[in-house]
N, C-alpha and C. Protein backbone atom coordinates (compact mmCIF):
# COMPACT_ATOMS: atom_id res chain seq x y z
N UNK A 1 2.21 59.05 27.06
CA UNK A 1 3.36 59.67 26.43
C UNK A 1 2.86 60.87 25.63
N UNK A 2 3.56 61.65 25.44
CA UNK A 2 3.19 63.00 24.81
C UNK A 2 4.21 63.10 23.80
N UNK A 3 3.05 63.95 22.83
CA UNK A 3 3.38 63.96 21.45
C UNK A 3 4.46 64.01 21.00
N UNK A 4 5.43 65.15 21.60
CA UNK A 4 6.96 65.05 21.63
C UNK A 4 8.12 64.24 21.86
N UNK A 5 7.49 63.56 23.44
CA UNK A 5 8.43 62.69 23.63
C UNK A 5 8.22 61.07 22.29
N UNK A 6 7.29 60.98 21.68
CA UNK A 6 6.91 60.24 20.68
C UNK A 6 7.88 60.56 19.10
N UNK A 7 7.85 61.65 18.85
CA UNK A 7 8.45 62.09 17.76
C UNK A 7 10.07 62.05 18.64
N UNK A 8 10.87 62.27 19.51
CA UNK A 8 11.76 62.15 20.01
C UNK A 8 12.39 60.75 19.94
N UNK A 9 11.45 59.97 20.21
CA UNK A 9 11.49 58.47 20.19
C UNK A 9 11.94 57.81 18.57
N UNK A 10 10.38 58.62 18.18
CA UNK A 10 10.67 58.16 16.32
C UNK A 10 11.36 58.57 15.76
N UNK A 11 12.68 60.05 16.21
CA UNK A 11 13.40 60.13 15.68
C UNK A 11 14.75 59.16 15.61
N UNK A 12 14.88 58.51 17.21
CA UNK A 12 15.96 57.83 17.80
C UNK A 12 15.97 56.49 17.20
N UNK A 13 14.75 55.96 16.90
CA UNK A 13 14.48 54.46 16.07
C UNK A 13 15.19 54.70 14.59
N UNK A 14 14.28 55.67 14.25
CA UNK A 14 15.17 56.12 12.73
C UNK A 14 16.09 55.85 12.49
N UNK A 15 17.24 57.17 13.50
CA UNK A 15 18.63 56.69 13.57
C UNK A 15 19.27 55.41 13.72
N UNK A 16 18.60 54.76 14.39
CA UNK A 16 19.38 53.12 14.92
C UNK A 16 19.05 52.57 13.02
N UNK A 17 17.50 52.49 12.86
CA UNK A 17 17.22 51.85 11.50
C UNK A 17 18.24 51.73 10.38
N UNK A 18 18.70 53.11 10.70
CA UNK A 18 19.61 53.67 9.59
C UNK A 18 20.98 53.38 9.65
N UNK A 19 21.16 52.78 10.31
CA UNK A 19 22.53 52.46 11.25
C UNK A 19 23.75 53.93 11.64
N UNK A 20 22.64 54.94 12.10
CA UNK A 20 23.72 55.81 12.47
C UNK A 20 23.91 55.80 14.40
N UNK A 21 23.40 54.81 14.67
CA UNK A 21 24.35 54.82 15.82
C UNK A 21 23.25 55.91 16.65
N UNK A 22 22.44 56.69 16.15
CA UNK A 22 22.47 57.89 17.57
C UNK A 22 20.73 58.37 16.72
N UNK A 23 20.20 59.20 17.39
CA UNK A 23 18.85 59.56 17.19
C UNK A 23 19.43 60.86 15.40
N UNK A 24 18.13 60.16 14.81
CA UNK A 24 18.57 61.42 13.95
C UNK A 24 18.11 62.86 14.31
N UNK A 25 18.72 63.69 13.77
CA UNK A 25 18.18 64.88 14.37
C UNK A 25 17.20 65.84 13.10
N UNK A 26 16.44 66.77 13.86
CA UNK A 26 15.23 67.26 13.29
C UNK A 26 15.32 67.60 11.34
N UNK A 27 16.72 68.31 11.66
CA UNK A 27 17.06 68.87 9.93
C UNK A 27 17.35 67.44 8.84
N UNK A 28 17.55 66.37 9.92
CA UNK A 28 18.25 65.48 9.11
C UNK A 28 16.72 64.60 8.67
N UNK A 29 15.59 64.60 9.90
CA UNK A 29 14.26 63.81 9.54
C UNK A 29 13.60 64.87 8.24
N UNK A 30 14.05 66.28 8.19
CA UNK A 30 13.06 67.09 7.16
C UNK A 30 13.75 67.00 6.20
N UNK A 31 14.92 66.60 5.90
CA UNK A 31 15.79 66.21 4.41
C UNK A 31 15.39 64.92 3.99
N UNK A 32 15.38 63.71 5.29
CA UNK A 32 15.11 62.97 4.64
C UNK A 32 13.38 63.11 3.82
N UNK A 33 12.48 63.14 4.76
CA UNK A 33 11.16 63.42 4.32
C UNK A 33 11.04 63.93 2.95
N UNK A 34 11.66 65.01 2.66
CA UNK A 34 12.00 65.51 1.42
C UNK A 34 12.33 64.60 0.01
N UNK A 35 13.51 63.95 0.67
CA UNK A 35 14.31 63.53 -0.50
C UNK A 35 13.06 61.58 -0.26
N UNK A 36 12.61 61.44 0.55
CA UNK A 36 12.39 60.20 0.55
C UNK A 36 10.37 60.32 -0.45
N UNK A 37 9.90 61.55 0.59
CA UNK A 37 8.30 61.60 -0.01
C UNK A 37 8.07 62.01 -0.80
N UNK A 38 9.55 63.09 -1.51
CA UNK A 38 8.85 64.10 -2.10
C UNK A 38 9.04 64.02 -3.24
N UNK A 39 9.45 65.04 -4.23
CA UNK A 39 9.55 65.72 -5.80
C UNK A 39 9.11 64.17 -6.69
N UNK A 40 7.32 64.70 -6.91
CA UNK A 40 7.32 63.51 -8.20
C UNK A 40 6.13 62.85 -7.34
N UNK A 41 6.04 62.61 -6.18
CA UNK A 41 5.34 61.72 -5.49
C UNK A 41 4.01 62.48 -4.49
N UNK A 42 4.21 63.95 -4.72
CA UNK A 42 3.51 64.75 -4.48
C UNK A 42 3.32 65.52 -2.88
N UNK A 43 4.87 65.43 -2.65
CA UNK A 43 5.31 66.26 -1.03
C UNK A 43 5.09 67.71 -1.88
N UNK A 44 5.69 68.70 -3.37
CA UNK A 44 5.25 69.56 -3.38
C UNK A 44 3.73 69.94 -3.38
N UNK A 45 2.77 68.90 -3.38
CA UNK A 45 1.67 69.72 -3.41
C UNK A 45 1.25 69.75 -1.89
N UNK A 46 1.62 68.99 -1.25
CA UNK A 46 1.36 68.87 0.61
C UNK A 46 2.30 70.14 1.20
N UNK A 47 1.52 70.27 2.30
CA UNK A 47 2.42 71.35 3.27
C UNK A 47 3.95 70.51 3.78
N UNK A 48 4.86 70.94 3.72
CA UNK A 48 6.06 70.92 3.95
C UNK A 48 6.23 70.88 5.73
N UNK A 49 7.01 70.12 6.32
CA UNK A 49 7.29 70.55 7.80
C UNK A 49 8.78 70.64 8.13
N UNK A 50 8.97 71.84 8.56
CA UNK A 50 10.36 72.31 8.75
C UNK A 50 10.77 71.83 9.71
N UNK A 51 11.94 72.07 10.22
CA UNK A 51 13.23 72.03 11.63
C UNK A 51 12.14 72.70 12.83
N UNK A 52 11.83 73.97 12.47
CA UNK A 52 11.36 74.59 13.83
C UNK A 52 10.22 74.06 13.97
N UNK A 53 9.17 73.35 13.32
CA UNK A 53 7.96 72.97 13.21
C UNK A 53 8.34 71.67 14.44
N UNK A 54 9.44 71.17 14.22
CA UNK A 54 9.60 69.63 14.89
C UNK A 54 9.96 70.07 16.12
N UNK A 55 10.37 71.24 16.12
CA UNK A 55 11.07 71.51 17.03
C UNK A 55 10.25 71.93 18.25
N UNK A 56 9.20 73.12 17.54
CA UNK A 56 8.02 73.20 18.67
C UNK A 56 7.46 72.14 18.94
N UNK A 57 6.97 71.17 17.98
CA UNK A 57 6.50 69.93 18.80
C UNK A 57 6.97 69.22 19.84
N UNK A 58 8.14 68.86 19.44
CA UNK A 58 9.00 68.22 20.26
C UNK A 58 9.38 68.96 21.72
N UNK A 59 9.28 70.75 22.29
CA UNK A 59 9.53 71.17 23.27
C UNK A 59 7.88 71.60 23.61
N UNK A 60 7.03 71.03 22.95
CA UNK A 60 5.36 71.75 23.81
C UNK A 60 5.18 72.76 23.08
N UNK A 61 5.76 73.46 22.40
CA UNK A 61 5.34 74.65 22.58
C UNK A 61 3.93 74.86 21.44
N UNK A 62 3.54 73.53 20.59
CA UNK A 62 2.92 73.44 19.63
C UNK A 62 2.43 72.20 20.19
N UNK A 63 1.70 72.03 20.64
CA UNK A 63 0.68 70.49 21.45
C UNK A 63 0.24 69.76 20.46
N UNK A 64 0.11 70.17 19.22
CA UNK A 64 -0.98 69.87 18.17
C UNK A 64 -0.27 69.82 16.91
N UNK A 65 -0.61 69.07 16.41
CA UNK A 65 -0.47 69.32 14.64
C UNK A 65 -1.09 69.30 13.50
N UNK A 66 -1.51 69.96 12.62
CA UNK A 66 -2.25 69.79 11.26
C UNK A 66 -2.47 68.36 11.28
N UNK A 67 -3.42 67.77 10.41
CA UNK A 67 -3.85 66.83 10.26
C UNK A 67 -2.61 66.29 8.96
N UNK A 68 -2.42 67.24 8.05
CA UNK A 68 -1.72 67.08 6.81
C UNK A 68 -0.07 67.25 7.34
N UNK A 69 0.55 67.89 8.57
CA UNK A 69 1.30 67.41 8.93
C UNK A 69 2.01 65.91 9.62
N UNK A 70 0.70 65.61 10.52
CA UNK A 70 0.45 64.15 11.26
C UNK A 70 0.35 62.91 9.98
N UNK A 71 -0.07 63.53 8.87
CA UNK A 71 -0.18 62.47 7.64
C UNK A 71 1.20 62.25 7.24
N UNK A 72 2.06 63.03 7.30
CA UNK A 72 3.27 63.50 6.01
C UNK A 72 4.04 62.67 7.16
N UNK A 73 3.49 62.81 8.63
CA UNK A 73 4.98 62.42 9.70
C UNK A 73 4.72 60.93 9.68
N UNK A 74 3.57 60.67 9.90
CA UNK A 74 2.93 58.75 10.04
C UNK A 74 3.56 58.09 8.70
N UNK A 75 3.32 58.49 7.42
CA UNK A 75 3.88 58.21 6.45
C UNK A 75 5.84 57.86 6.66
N UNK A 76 6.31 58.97 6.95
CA UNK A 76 7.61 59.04 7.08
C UNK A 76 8.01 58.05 8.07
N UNK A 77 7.21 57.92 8.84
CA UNK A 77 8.00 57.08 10.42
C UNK A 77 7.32 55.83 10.17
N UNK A 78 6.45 55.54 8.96
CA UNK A 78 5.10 54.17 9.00
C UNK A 78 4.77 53.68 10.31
N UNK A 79 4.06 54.98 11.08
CA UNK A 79 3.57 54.58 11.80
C UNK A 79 2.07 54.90 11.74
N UNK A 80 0.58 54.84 12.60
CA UNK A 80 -0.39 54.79 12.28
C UNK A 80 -0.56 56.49 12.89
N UNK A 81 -1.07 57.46 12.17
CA UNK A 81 -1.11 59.04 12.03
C UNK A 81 -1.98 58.84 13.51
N UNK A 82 -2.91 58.08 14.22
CA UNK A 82 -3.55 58.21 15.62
C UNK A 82 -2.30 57.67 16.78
N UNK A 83 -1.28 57.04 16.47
CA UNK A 83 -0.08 57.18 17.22
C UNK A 83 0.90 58.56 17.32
N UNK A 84 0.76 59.48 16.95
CA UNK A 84 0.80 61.16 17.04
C UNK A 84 0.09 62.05 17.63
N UNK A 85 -0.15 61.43 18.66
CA UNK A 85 -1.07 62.66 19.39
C UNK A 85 -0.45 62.25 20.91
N UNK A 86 -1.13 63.18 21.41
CA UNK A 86 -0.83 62.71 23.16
C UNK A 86 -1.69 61.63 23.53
N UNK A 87 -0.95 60.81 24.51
CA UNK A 87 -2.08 59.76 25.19
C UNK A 87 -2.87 60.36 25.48
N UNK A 88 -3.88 60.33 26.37
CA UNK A 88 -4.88 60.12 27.22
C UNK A 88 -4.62 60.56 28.60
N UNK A 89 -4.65 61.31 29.29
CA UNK A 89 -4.73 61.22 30.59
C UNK A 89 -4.99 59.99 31.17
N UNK A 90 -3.82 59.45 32.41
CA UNK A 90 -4.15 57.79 32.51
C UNK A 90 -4.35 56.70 32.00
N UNK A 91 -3.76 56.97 31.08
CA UNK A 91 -3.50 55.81 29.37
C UNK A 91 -2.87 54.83 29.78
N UNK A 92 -3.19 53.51 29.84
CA UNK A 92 -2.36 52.50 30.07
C UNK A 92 -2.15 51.72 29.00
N UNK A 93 -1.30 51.54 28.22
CA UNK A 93 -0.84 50.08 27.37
C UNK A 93 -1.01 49.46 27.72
N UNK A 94 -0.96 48.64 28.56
CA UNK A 94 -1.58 47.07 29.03
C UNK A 94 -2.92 46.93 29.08
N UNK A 95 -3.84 47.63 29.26
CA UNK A 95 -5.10 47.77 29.68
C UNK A 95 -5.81 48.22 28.52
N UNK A 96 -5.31 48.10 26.91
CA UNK A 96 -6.20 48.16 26.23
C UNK A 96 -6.44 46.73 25.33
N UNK A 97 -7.46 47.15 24.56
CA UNK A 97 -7.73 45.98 23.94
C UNK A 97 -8.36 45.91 22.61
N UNK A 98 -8.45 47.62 22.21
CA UNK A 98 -8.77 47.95 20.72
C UNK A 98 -8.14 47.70 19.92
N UNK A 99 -8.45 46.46 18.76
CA UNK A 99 -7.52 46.30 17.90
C UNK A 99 -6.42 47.04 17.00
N UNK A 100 -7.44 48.48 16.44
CA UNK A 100 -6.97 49.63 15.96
C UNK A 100 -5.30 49.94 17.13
N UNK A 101 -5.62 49.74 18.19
CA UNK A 101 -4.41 49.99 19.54
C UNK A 101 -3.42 49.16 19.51
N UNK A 102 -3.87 47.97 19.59
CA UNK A 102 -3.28 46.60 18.96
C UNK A 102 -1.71 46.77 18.62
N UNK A 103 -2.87 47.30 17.22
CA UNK A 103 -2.10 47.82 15.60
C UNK A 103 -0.73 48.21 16.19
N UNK A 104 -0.90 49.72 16.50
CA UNK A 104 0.25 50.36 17.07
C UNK A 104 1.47 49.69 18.29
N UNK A 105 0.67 49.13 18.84
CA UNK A 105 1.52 48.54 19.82
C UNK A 105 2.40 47.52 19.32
N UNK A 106 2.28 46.53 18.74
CA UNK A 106 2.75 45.49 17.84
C UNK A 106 3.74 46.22 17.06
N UNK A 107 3.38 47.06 16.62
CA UNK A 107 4.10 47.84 15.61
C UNK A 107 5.08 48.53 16.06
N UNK A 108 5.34 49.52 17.99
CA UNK A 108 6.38 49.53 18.56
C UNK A 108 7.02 48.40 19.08
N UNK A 109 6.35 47.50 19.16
CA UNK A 109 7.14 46.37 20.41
C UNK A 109 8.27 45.70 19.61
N UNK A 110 7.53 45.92 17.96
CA UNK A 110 8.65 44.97 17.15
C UNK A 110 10.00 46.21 16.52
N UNK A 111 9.36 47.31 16.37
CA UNK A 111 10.43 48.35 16.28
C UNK A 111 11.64 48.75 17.61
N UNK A 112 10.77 48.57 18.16
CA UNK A 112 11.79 48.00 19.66
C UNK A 112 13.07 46.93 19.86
N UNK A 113 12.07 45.84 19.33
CA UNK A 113 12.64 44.53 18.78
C UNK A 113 13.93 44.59 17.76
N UNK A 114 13.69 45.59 16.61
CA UNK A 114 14.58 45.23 15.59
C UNK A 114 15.86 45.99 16.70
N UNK A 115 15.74 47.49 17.22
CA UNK A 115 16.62 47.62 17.93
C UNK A 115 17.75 47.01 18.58
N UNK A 116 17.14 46.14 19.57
CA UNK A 116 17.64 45.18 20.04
C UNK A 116 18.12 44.00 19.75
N UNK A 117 18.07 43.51 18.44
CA UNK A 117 18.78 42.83 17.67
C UNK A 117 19.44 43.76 16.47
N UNK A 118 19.67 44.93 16.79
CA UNK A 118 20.73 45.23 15.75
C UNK A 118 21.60 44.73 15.11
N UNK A 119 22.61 43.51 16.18
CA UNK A 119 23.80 43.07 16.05
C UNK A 119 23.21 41.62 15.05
N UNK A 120 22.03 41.44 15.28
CA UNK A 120 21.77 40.30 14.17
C UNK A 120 20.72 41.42 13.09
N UNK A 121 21.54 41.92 11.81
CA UNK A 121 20.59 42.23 10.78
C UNK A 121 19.79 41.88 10.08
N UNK A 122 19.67 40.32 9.79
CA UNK A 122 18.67 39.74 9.17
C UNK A 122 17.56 39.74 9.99
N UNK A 123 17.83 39.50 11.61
CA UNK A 123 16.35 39.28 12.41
C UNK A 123 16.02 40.59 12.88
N UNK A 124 16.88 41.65 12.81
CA UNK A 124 16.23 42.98 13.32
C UNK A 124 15.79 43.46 11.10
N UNK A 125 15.64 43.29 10.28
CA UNK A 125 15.47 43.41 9.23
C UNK A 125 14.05 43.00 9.11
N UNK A 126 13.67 41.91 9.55
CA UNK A 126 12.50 41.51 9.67
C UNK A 126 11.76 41.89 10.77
N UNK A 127 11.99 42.13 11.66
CA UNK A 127 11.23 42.95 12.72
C UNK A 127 10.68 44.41 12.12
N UNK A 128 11.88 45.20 11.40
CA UNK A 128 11.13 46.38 11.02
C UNK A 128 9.99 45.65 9.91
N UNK A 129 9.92 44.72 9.11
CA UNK A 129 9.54 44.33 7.90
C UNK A 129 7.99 44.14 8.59
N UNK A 130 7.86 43.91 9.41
CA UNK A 130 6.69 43.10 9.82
C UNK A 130 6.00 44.43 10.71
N UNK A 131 6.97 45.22 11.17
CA UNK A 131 6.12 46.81 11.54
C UNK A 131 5.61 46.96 10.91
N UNK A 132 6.10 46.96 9.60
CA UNK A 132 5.89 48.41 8.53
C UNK A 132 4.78 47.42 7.34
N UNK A 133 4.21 46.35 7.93
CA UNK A 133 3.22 45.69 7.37
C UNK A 133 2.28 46.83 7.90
N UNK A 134 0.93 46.15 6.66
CA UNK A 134 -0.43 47.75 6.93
C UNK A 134 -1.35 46.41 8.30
N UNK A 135 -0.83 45.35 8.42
CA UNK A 135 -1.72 44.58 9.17
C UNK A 135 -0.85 43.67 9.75
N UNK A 136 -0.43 44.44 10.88
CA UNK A 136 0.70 43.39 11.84
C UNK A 136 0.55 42.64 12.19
N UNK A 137 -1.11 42.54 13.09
CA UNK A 137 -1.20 41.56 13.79
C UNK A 137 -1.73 40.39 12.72
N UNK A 138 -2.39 40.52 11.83
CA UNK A 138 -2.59 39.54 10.74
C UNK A 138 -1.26 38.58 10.57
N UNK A 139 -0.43 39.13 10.39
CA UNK A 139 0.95 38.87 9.47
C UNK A 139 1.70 37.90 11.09
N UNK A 140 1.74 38.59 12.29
CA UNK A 140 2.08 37.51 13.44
C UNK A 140 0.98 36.50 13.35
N UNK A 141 -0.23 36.44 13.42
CA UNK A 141 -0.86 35.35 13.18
C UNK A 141 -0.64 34.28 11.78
N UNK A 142 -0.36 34.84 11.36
CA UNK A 142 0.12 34.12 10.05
C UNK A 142 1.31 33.28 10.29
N UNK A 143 2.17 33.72 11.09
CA UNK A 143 2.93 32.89 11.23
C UNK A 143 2.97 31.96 12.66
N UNK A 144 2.09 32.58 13.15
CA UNK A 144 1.71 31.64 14.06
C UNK A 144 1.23 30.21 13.71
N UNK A 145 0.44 30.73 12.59
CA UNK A 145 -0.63 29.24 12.00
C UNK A 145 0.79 28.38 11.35
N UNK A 146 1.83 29.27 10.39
CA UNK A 146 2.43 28.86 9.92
C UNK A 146 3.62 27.51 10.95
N UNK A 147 3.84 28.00 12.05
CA UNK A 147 4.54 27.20 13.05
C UNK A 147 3.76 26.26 13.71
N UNK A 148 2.13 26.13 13.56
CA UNK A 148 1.57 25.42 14.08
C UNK A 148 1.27 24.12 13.66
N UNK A 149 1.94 24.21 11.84
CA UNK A 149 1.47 23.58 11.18
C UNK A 149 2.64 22.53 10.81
N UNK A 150 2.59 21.53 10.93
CA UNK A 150 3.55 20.56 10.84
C UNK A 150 4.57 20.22 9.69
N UNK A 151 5.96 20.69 9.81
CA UNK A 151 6.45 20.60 8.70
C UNK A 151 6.73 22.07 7.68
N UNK A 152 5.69 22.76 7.91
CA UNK A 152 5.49 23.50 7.08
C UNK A 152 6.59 24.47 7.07
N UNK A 153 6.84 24.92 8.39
CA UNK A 153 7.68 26.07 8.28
C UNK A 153 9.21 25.92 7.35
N UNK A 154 9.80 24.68 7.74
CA UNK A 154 10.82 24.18 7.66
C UNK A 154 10.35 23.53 5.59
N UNK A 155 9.59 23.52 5.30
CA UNK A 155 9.34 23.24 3.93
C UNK A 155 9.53 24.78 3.26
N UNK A 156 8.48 25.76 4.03
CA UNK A 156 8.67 26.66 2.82
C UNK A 156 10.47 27.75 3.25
N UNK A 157 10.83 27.21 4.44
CA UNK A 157 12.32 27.98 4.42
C UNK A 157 13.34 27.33 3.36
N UNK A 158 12.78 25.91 3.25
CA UNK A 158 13.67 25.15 2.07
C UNK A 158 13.55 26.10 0.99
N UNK A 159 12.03 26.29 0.61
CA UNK A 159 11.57 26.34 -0.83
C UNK A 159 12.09 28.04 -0.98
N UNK A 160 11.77 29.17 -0.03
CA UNK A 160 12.20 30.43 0.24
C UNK A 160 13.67 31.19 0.27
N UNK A 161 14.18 29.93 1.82
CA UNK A 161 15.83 30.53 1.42
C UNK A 161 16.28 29.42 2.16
N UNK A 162 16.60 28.84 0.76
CA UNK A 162 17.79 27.67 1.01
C UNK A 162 19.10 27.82 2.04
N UNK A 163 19.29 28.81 1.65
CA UNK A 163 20.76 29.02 1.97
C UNK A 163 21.02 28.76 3.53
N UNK A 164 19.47 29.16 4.09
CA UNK A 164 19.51 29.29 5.46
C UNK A 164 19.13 27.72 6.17
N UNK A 165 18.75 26.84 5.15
CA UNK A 165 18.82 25.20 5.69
C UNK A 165 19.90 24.71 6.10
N UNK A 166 19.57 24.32 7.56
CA UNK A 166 20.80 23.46 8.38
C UNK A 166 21.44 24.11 9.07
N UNK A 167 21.02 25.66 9.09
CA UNK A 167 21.54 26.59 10.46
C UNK A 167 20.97 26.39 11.76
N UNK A 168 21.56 26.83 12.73
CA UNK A 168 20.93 26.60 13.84
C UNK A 168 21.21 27.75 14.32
N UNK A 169 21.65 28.54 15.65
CA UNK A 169 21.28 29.56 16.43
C UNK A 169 22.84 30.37 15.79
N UNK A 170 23.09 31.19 15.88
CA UNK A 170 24.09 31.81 15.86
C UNK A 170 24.76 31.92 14.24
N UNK A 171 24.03 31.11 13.21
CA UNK A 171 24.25 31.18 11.96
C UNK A 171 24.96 29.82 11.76
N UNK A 172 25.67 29.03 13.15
CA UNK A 172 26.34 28.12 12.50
C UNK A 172 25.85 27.23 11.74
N UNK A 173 26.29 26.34 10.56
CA UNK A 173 25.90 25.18 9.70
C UNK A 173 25.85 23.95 10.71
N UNK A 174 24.59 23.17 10.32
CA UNK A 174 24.86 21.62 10.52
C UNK A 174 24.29 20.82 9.51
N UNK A 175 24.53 19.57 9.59
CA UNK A 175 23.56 18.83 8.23
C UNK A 175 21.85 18.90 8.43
N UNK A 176 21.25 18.66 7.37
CA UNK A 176 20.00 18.57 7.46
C UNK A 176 19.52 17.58 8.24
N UNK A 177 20.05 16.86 7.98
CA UNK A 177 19.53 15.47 9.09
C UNK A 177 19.59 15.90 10.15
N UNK A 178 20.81 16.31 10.90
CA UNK A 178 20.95 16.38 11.86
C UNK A 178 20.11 17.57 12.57
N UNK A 179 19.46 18.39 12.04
CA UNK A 179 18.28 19.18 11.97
C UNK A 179 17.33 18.77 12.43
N UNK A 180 16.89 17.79 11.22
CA UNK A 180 15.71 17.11 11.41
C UNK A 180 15.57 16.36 12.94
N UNK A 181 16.72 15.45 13.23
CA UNK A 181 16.58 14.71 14.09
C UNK A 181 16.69 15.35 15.39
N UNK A 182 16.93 16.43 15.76
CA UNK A 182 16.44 17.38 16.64
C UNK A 182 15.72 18.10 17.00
N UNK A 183 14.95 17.58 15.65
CA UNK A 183 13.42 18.14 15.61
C UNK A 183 12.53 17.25 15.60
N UNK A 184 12.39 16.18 15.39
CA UNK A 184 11.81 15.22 15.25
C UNK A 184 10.61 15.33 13.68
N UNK A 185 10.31 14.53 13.34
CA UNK A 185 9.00 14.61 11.80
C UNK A 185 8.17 15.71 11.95
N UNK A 186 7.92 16.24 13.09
CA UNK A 186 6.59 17.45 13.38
C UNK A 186 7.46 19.13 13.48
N UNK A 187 9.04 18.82 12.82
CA UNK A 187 9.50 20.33 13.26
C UNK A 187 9.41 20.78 14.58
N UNK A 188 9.56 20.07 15.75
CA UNK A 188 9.63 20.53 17.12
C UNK A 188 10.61 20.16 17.59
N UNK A 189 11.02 20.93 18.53
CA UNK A 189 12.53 20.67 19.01
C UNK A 189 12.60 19.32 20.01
N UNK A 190 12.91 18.15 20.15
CA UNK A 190 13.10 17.03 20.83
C UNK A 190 13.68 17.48 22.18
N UNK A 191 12.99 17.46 23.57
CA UNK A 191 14.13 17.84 24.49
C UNK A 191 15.22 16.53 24.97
């Protein structure tokens, strides 16, 4: 993928994030950048990136970007500043296995993810939540261990968010028992 069609992409996630329905567009990512990085937090002492700046990127006509631009954009989009460049000639996603690569990938698949559960906000809420961790794949393993572990999950959702004890798929309520007993003592689903 090339650099553009990437920032094209990260603009379109934005938009959904934001719930506007549609990709945001270039003036609207350099206002936000502004109003989100800047005055106080030290966007005036960094180089600034305008409309046309995104704009050459986004049509080729600028292949490349400052390093202090690629910082200001990774920041803005929390994504990792080596996910801003062009692939590779013959770059395959499936075929890597650098953790640093990992990183990034995890980090679209679940920004992808929240997308696609838009219509449920709490679980696309946590999908971005777990992008925009500095250590994704840590944080899925974490809960990996956490589901592996008997009881546990279902203890600390008590202790975390009550509110959500005795739901099942779709938000509806049932009793706790009746939870339990569909889960059997180990938190696994009984077929």
């Amino acid at each position: 993928m090339k650099l553009g069609e990437k920032i094209r992409y990260l603009r379109e996630v934005e938009g959904s994030l934001r719930g506007l329905g549609r990709p945001m567009t270039q003036l609207e990512i350099v206002r936000a950048m502004h109003q989100e990085l800047g005055r106080g937090r030290g966007l005036a002492k960094q180089k600034t990136i305008s409309q046309s700046y995104l704009s050459q990127i986004e049509s080729g006509s600028r292949p490349h970007m400052t390093q202090s631009s690629r910082a200001l954009l990774a920041k803005f989009f929390k994504v990792h500043p080596g996910f801003l460049v062009d692939d590779p000639e013959g770059y395959h996603t499936e075929l890597t296995s650098d953790l640093r690569t990992t990183e990034g990938q995890l980090d679209v698949w679940l920004l992808q993810g929240s997308e696609r559960f838009i219509s449920d906000p709490e679980v696309s809420d946590v999908l971005i939540k777990a992008a925009r961790e500095k250590d994704t794949r840590r944080c899925l393993l974490l809960l990996g261990a956490i589901l592996d572990t008997p009881g546990l999950a279902e203890r600390l959702l008590e202790a975390l968010r009550p509110e959500l004890m005795g739901r099942t798929d779709g938000g509806r309520r049932t009793s706790s028992r009746a939870a339990r007993s569909r889960h059997g003592a180990e938190g696994r689903q009984i077929p």
